[in-house]
Protein backbone atom coordinates (compact mmCIF):
# COMPACT_ATOMS: atom_id res chain seq x y z
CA UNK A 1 -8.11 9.87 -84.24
CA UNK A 2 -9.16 12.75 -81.64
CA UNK A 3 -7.76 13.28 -78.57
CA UNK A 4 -9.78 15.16 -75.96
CA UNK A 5 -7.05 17.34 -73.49
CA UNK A 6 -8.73 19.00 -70.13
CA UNK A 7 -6.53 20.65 -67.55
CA UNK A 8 -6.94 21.28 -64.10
CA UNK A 9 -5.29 24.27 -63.06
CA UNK A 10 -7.27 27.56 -62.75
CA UNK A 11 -3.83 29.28 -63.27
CA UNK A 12 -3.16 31.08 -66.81
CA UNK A 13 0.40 30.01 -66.90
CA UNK A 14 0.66 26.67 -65.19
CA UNK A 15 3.28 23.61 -65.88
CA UNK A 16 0.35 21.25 -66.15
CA UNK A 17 -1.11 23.32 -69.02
CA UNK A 18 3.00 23.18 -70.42
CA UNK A 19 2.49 19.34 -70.61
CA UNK A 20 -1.09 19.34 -72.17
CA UNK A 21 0.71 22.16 -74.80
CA UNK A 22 3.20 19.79 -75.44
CA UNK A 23 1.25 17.03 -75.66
CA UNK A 24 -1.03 18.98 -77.85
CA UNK A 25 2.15 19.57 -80.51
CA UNK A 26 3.27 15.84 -80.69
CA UNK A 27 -0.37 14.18 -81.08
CA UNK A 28 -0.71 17.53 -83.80
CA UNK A 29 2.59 16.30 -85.54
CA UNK A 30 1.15 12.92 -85.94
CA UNK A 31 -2.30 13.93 -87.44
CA UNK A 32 -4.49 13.74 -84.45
CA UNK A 33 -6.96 15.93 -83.87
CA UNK A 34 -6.66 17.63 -80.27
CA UNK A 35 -9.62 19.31 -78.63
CA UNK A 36 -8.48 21.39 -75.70
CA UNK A 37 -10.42 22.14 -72.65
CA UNK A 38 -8.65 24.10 -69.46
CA UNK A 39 -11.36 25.04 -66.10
CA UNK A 40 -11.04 28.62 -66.58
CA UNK A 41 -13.02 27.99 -69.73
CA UNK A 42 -16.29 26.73 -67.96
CA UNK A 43 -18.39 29.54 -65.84
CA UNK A 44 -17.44 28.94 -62.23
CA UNK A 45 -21.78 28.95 -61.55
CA UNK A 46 -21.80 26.11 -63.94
CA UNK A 47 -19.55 23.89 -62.33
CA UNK A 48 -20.59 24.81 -58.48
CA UNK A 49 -24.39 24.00 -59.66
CA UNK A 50 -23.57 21.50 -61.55
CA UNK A 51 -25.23 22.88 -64.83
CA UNK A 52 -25.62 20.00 -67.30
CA UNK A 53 -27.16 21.72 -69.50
CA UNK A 54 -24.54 24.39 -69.91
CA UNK A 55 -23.32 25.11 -73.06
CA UNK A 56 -19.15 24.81 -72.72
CA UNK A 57 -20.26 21.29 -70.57
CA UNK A 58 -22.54 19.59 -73.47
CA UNK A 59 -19.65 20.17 -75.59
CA UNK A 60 -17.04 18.66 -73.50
CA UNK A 61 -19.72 15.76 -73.31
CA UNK A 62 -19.63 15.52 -76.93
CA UNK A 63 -16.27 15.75 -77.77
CA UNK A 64 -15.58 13.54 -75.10
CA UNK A 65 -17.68 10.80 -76.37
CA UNK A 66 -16.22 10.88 -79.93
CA UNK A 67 -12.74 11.01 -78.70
CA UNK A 68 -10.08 7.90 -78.75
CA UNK A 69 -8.21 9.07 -75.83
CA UNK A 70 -8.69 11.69 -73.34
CA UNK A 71 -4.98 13.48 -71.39
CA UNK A 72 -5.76 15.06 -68.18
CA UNK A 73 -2.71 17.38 -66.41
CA UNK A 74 -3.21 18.46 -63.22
CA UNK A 75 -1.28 20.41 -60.26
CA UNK A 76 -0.88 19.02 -56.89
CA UNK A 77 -2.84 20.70 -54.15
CA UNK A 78 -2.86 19.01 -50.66
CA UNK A 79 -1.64 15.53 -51.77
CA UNK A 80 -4.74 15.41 -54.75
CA UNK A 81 -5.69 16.93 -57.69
CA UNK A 82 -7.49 20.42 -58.35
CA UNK A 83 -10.79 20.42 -56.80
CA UNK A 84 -12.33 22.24 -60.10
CA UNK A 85 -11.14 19.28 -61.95
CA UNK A 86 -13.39 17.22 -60.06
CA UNK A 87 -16.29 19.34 -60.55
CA UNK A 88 -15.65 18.97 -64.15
CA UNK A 89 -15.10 15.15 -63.92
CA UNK A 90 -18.16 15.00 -61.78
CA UNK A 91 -20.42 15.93 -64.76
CA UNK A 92 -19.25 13.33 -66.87
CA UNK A 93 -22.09 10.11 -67.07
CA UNK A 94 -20.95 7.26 -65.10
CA UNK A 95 -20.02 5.18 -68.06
CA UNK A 96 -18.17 8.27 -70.17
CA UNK A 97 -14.48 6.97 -70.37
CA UNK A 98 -15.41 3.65 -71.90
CA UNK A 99 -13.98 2.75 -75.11
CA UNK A 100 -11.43 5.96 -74.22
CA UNK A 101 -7.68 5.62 -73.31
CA UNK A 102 -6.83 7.95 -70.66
CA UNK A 103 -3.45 9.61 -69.83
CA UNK A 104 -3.30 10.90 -66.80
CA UNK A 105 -0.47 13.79 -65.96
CA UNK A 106 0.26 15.86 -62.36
CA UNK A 107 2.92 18.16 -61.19
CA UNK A 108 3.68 19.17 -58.27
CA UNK A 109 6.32 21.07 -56.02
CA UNK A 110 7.97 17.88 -54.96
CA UNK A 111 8.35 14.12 -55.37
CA UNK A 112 6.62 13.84 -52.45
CA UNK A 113 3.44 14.12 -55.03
CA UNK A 114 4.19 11.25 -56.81
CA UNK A 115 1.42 9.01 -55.67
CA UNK A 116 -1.66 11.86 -56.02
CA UNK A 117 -1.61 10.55 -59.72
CA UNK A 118 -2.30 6.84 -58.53
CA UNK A 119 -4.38 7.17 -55.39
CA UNK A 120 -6.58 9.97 -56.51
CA UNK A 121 -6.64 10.72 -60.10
CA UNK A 122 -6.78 7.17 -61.40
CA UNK A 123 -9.23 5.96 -59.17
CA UNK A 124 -12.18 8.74 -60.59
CA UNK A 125 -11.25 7.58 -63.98
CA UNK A 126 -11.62 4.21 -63.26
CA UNK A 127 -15.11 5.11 -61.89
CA UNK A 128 -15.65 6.53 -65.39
CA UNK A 129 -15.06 3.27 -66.80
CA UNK A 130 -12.05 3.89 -68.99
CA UNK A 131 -11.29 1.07 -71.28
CA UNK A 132 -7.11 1.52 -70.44
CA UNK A 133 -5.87 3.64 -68.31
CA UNK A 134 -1.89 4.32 -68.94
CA UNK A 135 0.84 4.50 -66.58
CA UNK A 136 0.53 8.74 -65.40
CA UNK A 137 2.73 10.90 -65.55
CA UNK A 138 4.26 13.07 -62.60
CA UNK A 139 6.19 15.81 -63.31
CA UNK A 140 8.39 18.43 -60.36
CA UNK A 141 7.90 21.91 -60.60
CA UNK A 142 11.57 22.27 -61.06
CA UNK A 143 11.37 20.14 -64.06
CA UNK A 144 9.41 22.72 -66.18
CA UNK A 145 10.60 25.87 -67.13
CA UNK A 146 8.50 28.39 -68.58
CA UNK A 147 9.00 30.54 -71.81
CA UNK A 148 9.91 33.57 -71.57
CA UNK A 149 8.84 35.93 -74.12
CA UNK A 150 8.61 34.70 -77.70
CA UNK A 151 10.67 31.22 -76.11
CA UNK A 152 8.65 28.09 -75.82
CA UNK A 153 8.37 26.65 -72.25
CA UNK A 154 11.19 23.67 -71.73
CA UNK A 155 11.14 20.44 -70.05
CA UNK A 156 14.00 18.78 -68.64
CA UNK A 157 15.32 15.95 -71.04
CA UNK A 158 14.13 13.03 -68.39
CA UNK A 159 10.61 14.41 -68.33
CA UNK A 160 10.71 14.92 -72.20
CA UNK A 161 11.75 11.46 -73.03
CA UNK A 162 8.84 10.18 -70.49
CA UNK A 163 6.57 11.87 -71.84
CA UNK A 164 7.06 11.19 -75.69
CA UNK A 165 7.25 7.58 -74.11
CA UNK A 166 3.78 8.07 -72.64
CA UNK A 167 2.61 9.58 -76.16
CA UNK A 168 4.25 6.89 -78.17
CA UNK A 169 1.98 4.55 -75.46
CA UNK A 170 -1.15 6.35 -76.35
CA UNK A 171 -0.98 6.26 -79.81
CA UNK A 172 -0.55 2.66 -80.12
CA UNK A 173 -3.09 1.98 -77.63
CA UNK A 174 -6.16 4.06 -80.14
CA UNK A 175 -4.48 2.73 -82.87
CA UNK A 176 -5.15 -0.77 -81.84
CA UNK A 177 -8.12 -0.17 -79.31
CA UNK A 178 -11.74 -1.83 -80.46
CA UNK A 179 -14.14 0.05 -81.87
CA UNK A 180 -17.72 0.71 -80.29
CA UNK A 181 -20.58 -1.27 -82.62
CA UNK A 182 -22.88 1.11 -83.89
CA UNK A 183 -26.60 -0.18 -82.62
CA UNK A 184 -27.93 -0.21 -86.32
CA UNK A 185 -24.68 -2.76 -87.10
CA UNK A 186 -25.13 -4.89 -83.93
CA UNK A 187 -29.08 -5.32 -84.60
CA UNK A 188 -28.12 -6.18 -88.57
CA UNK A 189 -25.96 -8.94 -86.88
CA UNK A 190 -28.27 -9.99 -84.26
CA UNK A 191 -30.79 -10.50 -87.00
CA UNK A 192 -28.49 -12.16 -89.39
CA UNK A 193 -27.84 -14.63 -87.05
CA UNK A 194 -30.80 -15.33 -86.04
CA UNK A 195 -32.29 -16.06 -89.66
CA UNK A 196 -29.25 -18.26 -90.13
CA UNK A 197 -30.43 -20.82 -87.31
């Protein structure tokens, strides 16, 4: 299985990136490949001209279309998520989520947050056509402590247990989730069948 993780804060220590790190460790743990993205990684020209043809882009493109499931973690900014996440999402072809379960993640400063994840996050990846979209994730600032030094960051216990939860979901869902056809396979069939009339 590969999982595809993209975050959407332009921070280098951020509590979404915490959750996509932790996430990252528990899919690792259970053999699944991770592929990490974060959108300090793509050049800022890329993303405001909306450079297909960029090279960090085609191979989010490409990971992204071999990967099971795709995790997205996001801050809060001004009751929706970062606006260089949706420059990202915007280069994605209409139909790129399909076949993908997606896990969708925010934080934010305060509860009053909460509903970013379902009234703007979820409705761009529905747009992208994701096969199942899970239950997201909201997280409170105050919930995530970072490391200091050598120590690893820390989530509260309530947040932890949600989001091995959410994992547990994820993995079940790719584990059981129908595989694309490949064309040559469908045309075999198609030809097969007719023959057998």
């Amino acid at each position: 299985m590969l999982v595809v993780t993209l975050g959407g804060s332009p921070s280098q220590r951020s509590r979404s990136g915490v959750l996509l790190d932790k996430t990252r460790q528990w899919l690792q743990h259970k053999g699944v490949e991770v592929v990490s993205y974060q959108i300090r990684d793509f050049p800022a020209e890329d993303l405001l001209h909306a450079r297909f043809d960029s090279p960090k882009v085609i191979d989010l493109l490409q990971q992204v279309a071999n990967a099971d499931g795709l995790v997205i973690a996001t801050p809060v900014y001004k009751a929706s998520f970062s606006g260089a996440l949706k420059t990202v999402l915007d280069l994605l072809p209409e139909r790129a989520l399909a076949h993908k379960i997606v896990l969708p993640m925010a934080t934010g400063g305060s509860i009053a947050h909460m509903l970013a994840v379902d009234y703007a996050l979820k409705p761009v990846l529905s747009a992208l056509k994701a096969q199942e979209l899970l239950h997201g994730i909201f997280a409170e600032d105050s919930q995530i402590a970072y490391g200091e030094g050598s120590a690893q960051a820390q989530l509260v216990p309530v947040l932890e247990h949600r989001l091995h939860e959410a994992l547990e979901t994820l993995y079940g869902a790719m584990a059981r989730r129908p595989k694309p056809l490949d064309p040559h396979v469908l045309n075999e069939r198609l030809l097969s069948a007719r023959w057998s009339i």
